[in-house]
PDB file of N, CA and C in Angstrom:
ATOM      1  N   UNK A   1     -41.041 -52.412  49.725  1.00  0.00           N
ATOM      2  CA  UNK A   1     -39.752 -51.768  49.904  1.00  0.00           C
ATOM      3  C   UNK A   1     -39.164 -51.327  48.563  1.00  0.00           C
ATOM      4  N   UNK A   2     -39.911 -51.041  47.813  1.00  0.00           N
ATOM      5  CA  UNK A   2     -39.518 -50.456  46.094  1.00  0.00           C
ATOM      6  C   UNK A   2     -39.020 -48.938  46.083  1.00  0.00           C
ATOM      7  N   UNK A   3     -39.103 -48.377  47.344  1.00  0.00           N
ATOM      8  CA  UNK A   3     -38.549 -47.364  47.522  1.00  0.00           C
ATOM      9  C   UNK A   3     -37.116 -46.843  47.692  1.00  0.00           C
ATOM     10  N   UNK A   4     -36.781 -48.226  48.486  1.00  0.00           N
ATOM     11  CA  UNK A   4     -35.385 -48.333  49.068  1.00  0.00           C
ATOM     12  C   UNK A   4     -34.116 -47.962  47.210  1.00  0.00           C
ATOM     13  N   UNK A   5     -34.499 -48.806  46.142  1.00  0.00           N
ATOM     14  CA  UNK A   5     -33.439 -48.576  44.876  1.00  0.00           C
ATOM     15  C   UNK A   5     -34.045 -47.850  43.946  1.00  0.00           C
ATOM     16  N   UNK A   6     -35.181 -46.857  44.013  1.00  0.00           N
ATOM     17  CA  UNK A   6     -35.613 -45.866  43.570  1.00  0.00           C
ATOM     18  C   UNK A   6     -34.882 -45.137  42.948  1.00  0.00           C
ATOM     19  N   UNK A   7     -33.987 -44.539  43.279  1.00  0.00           N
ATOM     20  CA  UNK A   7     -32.684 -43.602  43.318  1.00  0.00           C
ATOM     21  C   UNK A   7     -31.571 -44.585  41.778  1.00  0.00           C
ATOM     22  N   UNK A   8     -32.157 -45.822  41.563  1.00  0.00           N
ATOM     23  CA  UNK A   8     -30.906 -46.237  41.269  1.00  0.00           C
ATOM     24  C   UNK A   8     -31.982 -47.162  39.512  1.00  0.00           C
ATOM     25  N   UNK A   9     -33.302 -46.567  39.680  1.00  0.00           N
ATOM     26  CA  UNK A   9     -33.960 -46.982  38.595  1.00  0.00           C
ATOM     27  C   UNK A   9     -33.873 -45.803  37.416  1.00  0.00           C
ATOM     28  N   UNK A  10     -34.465 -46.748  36.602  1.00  0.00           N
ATOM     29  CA  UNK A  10     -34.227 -45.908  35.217  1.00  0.00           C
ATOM     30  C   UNK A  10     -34.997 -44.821  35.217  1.00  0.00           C
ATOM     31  N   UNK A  11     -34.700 -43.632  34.151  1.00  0.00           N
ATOM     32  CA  UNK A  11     -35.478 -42.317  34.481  1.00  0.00           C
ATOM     33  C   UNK A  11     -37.082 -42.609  33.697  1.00  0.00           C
ATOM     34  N   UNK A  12     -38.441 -42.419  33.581  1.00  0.00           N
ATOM     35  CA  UNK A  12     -39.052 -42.749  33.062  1.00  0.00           C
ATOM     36  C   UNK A  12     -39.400 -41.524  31.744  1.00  0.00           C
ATOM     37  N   UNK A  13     -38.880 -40.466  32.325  1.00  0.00           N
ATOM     38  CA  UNK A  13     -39.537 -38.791  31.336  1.00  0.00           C
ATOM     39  C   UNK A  13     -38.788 -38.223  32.154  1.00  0.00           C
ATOM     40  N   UNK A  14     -38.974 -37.207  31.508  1.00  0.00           N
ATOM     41  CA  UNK A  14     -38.735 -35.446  32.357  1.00  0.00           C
ATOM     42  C   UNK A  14     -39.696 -34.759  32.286  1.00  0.00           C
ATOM     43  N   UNK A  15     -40.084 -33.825  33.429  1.00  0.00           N
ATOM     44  CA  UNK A  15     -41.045 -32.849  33.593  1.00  0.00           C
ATOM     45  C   UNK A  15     -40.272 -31.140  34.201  1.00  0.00           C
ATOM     46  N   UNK A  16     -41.061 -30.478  33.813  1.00  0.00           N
ATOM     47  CA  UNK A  16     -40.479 -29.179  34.320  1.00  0.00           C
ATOM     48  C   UNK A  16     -41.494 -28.350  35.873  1.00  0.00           C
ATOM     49  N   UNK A  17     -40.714 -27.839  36.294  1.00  0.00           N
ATOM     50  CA  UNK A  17     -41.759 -27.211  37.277  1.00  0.00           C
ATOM     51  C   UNK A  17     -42.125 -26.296  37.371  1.00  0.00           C
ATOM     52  N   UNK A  18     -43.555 -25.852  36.805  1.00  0.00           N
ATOM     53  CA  UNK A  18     -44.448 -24.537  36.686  1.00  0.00           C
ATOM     54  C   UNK A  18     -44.291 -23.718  37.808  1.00  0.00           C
ATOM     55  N   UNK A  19     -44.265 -24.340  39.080  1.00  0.00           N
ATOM     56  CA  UNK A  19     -44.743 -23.483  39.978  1.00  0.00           C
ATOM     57  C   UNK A  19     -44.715 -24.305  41.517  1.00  0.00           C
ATOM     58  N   UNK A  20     -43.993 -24.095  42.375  1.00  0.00           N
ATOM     59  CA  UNK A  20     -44.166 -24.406  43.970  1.00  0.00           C
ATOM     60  C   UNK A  20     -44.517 -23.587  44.937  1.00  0.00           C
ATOM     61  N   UNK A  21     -46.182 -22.886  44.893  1.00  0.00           N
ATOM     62  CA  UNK A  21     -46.869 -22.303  45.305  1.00  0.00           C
ATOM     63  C   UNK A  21     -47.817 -23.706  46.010  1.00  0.00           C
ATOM     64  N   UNK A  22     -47.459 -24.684  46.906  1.00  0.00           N
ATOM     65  CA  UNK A  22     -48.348 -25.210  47.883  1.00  0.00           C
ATOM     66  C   UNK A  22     -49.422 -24.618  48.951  1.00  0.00           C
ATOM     67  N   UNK A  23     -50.660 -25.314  48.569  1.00  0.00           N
ATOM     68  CA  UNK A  23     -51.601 -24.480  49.701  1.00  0.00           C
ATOM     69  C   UNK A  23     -51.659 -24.617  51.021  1.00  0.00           C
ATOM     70  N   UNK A  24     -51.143 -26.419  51.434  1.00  0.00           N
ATOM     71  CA  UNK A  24     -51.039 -27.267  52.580  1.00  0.00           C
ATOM     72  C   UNK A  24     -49.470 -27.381  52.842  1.00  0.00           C
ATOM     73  N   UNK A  25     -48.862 -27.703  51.999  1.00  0.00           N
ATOM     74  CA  UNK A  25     -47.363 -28.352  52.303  1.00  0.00           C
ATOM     75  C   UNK A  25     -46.298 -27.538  51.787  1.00  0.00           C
ATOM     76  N   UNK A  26     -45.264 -27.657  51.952  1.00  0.00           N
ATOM     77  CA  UNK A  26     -43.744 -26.313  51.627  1.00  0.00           C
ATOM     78  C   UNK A  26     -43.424 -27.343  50.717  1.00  0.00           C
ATOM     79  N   UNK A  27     -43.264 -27.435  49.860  1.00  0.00           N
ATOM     80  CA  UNK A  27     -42.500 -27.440  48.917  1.00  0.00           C
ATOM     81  C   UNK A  27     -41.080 -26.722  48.152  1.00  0.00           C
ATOM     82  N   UNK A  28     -41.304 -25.220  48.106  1.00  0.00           N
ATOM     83  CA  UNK A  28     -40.760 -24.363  47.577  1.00  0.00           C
ATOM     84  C   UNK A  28     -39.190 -24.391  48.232  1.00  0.00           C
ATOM     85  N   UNK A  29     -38.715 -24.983  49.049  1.00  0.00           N
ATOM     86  CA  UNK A  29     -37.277 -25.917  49.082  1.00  0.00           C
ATOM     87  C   UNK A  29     -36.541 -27.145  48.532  1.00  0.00           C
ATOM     88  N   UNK A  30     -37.496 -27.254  48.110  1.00  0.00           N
ATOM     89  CA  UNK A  30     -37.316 -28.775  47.275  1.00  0.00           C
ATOM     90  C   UNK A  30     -37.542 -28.895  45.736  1.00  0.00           C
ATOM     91  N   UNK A  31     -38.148 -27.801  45.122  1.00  0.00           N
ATOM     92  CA  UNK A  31     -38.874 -27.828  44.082  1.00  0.00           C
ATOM     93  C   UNK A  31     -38.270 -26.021  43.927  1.00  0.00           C
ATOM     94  N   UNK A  32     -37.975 -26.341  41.880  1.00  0.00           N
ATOM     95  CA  UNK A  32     -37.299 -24.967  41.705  1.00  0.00           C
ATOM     96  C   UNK A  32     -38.382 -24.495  40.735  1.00  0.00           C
ATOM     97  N   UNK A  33     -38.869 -23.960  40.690  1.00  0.00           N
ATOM     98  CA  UNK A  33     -39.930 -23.570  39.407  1.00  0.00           C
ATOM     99  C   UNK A  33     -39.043 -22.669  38.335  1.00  0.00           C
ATOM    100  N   UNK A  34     -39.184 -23.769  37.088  1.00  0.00           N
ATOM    101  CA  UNK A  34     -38.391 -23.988  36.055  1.00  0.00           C
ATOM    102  C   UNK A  34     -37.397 -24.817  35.675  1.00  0.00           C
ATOM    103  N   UNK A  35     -37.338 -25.600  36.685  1.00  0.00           N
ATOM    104  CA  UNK A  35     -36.196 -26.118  36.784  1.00  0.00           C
ATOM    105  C   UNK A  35     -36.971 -27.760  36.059  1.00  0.00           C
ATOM    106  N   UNK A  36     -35.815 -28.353  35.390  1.00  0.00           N
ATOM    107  CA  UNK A  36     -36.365 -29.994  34.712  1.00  0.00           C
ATOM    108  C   UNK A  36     -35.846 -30.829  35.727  1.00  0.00           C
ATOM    109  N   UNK A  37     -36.290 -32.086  36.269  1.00  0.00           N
ATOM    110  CA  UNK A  37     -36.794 -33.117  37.181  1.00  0.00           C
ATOM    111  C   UNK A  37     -36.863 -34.156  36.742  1.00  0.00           C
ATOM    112  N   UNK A  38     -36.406 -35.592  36.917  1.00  0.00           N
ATOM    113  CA  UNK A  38     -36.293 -36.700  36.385  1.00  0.00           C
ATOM    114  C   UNK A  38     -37.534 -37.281  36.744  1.00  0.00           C
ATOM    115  N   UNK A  39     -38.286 -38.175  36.146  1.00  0.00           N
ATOM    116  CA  UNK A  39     -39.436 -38.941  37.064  1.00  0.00           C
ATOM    117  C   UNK A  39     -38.924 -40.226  37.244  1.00  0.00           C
ATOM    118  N   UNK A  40     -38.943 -41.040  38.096  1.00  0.00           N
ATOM    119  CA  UNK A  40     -38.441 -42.473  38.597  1.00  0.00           C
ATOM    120  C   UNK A  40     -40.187 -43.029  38.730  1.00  0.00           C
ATOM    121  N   UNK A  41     -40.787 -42.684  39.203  1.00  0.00           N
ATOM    122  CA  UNK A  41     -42.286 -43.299  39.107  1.00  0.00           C
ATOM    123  C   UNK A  41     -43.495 -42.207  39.390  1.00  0.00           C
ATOM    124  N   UNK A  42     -44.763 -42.955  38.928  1.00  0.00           N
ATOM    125  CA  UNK A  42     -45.831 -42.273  38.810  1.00  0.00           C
ATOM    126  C   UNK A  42     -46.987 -42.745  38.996  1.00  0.00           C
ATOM    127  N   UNK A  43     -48.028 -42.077  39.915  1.00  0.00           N
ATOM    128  CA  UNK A  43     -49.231 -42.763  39.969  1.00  0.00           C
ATOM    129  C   UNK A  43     -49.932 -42.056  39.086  1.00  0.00           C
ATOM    130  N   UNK A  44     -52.037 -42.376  39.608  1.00  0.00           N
ATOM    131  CA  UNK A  44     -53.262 -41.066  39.121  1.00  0.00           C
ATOM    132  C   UNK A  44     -52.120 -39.474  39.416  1.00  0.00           C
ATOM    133  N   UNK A  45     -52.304 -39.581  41.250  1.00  0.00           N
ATOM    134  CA  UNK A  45     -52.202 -38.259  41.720  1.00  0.00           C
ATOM    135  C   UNK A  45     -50.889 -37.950  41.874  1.00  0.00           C
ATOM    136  N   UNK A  46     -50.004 -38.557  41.599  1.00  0.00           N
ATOM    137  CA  UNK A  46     -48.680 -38.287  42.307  1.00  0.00           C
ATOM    138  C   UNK A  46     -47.538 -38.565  41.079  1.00  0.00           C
ATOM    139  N   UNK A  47     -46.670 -37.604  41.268  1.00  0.00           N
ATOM    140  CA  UNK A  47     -44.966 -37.989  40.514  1.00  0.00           C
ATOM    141  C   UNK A  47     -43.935 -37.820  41.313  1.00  0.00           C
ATOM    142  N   UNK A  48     -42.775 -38.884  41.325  1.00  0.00           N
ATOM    143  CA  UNK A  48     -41.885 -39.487  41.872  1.00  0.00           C
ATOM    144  C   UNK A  48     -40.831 -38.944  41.427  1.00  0.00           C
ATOM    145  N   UNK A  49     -40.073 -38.003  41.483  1.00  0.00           N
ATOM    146  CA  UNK A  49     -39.018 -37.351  41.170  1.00  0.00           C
ATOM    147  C   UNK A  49     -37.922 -37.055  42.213  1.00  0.00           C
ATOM    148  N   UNK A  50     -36.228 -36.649  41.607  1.00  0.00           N
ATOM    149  CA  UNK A  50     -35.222 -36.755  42.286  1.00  0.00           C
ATOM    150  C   UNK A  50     -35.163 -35.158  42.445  1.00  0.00           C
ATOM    151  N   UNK A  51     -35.699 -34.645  43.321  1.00  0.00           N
ATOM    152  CA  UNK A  51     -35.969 -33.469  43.206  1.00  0.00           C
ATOM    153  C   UNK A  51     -34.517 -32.357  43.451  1.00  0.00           C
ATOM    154  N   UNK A  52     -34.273 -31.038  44.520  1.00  0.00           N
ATOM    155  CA  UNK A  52     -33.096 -30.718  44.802  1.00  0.00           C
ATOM    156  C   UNK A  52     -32.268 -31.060  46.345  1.00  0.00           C
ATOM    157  N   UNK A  53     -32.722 -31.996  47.244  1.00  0.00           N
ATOM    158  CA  UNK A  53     -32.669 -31.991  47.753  1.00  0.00           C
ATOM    159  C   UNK A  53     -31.409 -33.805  47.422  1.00  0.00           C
ATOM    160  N   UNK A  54     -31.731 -34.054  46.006  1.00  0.00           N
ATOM    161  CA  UNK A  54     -30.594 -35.200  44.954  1.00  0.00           C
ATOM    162  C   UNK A  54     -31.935 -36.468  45.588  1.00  0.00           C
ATOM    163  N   UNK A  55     -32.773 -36.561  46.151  1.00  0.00           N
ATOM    164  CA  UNK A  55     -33.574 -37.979  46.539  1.00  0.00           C
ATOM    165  C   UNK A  55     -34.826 -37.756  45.733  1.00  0.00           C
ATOM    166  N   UNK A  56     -35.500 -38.953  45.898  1.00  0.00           N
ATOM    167  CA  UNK A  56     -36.294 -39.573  45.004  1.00  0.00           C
ATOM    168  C   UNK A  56     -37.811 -38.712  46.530  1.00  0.00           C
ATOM    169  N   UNK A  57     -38.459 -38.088  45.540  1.00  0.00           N
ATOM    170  CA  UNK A  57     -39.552 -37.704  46.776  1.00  0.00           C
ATOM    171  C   UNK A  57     -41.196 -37.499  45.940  1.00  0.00           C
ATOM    172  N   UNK A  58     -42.429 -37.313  46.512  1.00  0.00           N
ATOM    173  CA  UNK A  58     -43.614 -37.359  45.794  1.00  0.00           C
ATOM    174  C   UNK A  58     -44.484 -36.445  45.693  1.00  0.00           C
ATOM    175  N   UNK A  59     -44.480 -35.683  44.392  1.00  0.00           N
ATOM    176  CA  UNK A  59     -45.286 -34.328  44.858  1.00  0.00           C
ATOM    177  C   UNK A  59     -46.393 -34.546  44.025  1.00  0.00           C
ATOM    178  N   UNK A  60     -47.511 -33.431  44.244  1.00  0.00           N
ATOM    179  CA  UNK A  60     -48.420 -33.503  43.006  1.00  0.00           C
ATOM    180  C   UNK A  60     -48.508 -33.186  41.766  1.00  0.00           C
ATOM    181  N   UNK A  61     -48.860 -33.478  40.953  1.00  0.00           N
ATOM    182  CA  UNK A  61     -48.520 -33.676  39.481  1.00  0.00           C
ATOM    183  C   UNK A  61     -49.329 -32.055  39.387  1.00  0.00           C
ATOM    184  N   UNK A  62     -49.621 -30.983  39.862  1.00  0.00           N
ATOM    185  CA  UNK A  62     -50.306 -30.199  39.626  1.00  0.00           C
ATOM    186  C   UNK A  62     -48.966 -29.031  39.340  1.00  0.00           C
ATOM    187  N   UNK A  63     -47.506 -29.972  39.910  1.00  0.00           N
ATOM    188  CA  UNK A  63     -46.748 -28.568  40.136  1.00  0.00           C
ATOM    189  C   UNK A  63     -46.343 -28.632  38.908  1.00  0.00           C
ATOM    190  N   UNK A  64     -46.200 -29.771  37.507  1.00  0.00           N
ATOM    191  CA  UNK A  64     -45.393 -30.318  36.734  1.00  0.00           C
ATOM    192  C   UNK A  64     -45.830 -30.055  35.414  1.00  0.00           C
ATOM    193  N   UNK A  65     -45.409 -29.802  34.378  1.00  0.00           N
ATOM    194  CA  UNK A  65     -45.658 -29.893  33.080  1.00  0.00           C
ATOM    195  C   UNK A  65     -44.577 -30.782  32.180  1.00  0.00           C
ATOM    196  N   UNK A  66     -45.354 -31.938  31.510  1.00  0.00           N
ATOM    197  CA  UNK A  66     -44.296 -32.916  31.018  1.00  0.00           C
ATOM    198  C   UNK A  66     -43.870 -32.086  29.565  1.00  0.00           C
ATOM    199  N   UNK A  67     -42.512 -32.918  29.639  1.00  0.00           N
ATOM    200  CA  UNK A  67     -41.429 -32.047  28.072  1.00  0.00           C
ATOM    201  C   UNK A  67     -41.693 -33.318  26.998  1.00  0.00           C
ATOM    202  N   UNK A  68     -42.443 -32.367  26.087  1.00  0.00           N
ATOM    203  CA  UNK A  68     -42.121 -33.433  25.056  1.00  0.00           C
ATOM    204  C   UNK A  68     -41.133 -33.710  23.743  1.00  0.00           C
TER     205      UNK A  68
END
């Protein structure tokens, strides 16, 4: 249940979003391409971000380029 205070953990980075061109799933409501994104957690395949929709949700790290 680590999901449930997600919303209320520390930010880990920021990433920006290249692009929400999904081949399987819509994204492109949720995800602004260009827009910077907090990460709250991260796996291999996946980043955990508070996207525009203000919640904590999991997309693929393919849409993301980290800011350094």
């Amino acid at each position: 249940m680590i999901h449930v205070n997600w919303e209320k953990n520390e930010v880990i980075k920021q990433v920006k979003c290249m692009h929400a061109n999904a081949k399987k799933y819509k994204v492109n409501n949720m995800l602004t391409e260009g827009n910077v994104y907090d990460v709250i957690n991260e796996t291999d395949e996946f980043i955990f971000v508070i996207d525009n929709s203000k919640r904590v949700a999991g997309y693929y790290k393919e849409y993301f380029e980290e800011i350094v």
